[in-house]
Protein backbone atom coordinates (compact mmCIF):
# COMPACT_ATOMS: atom_id res chain seq x y z
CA UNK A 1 75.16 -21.21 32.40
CA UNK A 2 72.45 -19.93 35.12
CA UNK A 3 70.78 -22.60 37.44
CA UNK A 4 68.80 -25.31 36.14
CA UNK A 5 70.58 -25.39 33.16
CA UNK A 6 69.01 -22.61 32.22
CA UNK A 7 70.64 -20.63 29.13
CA UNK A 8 71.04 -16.90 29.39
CA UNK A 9 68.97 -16.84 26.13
CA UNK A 10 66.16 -19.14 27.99
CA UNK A 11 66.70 -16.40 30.68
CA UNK A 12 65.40 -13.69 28.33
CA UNK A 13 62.97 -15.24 26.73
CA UNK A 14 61.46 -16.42 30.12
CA UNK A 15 61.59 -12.11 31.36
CA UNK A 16 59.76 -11.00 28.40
CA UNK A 17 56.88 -13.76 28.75
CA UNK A 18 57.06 -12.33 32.73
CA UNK A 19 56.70 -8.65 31.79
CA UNK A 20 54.25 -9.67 29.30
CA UNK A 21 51.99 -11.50 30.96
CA UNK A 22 52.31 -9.80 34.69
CA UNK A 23 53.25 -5.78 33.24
CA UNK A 24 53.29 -3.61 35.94
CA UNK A 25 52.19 -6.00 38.94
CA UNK A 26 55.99 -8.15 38.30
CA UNK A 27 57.71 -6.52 41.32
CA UNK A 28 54.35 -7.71 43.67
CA UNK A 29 54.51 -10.96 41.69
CA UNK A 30 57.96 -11.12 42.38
CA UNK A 31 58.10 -10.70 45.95
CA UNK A 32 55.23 -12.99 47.16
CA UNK A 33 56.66 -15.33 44.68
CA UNK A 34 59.79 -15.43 46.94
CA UNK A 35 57.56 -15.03 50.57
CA UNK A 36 56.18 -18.21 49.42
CA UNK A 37 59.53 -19.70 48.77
CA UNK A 38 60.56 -18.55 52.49
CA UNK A 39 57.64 -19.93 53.73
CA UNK A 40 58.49 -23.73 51.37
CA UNK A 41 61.98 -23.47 53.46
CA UNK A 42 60.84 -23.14 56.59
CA UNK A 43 58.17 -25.97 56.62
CA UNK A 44 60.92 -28.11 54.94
CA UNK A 45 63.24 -27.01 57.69
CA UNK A 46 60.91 -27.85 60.47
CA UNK A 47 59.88 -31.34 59.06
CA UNK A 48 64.15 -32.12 58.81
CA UNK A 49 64.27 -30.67 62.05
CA UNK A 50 61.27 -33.23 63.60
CA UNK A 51 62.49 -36.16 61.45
CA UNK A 52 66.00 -35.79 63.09
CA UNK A 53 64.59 -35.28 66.98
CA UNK A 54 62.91 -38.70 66.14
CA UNK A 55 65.71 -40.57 65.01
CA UNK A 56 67.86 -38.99 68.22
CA UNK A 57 64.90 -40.31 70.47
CA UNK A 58 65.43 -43.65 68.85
CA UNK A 59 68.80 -44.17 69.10
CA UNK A 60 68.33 -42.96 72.59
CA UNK A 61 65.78 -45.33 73.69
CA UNK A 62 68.04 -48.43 71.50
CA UNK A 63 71.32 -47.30 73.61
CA UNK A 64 69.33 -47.71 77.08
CA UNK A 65 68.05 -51.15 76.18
CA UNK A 66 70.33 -54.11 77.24
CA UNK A 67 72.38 -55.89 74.83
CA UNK A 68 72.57 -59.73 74.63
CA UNK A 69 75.03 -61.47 73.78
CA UNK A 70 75.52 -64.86 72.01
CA UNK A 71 76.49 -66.87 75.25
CA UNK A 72 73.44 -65.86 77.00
CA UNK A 73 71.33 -67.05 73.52
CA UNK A 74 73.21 -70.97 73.90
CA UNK A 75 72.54 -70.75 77.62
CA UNK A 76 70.14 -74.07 78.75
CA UNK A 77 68.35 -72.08 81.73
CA UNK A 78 65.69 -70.69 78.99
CA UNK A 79 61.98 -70.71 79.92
CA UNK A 80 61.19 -72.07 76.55
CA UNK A 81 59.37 -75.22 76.70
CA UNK A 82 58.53 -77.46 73.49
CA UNK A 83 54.76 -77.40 72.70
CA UNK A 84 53.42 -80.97 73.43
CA UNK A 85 50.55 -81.94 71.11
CA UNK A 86 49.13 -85.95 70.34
CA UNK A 87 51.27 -87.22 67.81
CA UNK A 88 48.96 -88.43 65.34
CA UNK A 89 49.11 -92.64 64.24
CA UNK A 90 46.54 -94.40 62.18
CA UNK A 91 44.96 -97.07 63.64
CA UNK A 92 46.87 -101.09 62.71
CA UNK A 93 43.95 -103.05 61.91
CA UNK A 94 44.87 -106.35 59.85
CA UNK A 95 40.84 -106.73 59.76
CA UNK A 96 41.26 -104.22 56.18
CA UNK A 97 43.82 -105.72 54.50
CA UNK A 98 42.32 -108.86 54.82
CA UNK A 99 38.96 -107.76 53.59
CA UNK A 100 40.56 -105.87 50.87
CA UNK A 101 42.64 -109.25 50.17
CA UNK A 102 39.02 -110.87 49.75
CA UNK A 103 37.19 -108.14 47.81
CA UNK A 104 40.20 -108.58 44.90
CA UNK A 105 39.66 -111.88 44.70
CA UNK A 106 35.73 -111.85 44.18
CA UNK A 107 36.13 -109.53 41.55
CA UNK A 108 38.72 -111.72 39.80
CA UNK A 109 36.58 -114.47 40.39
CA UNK A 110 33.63 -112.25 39.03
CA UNK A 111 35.76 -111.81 35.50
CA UNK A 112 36.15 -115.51 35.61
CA UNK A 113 32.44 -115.92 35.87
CA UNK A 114 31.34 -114.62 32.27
């Protein structure tokens, strides 16, 4: 078995449709088929390559940066202070509920009425 899982017959079949469609021109075929290929590595290569100095930069810049530790993150002397804001509280009027006491009974008194 060749790469790709390609059969030896698959192999054959694929060199005759190559000689048949590219005749006398396979060997130039051929070999900017594989400059291409050399060219696909390299730009692969060189975007690993890139990829990897930015991760080492990274871990670089993470090693220099100080480390905390959970005793400092308990530690009262924090310049955190709460947020103060008015605590909202409706208004105690006894004023409503006595009107609203009165209003209930007129209309009862309104049903009584017809």
């Amino acid at each position: 078995m060749l790469p790709f899982g390609i059969g030896v017959t698959e192999m054959v079949l694929l060199a005759i449709v190559a000689v048949m469609l590219f005749g006398g021109r396979l060997p130039e075929v051929a070999k900017q088929l594989g400059e291409s290929y050399v060219q696909f590595r390299k730009g692969l290569d060189e975007i690993k390559s890139s990829i990897n100095a930015d991760i080492d930069v990274k871990s670089q810049i993470a090693s220099q940066l100080p480390h905390y530790s959970a005793d400092l993150a308990d530690d009262d002397d924090d310049d955190y202070e709460a947020p103060s804001a008015p605590v909202f509280a409706p208004p105690e009027d006894d004023s409503e509920t006595a009107d609203d006491s009165e209003v209930a009974d007129d209309a009862v008194g309104a049903d009584d009425s017809r």
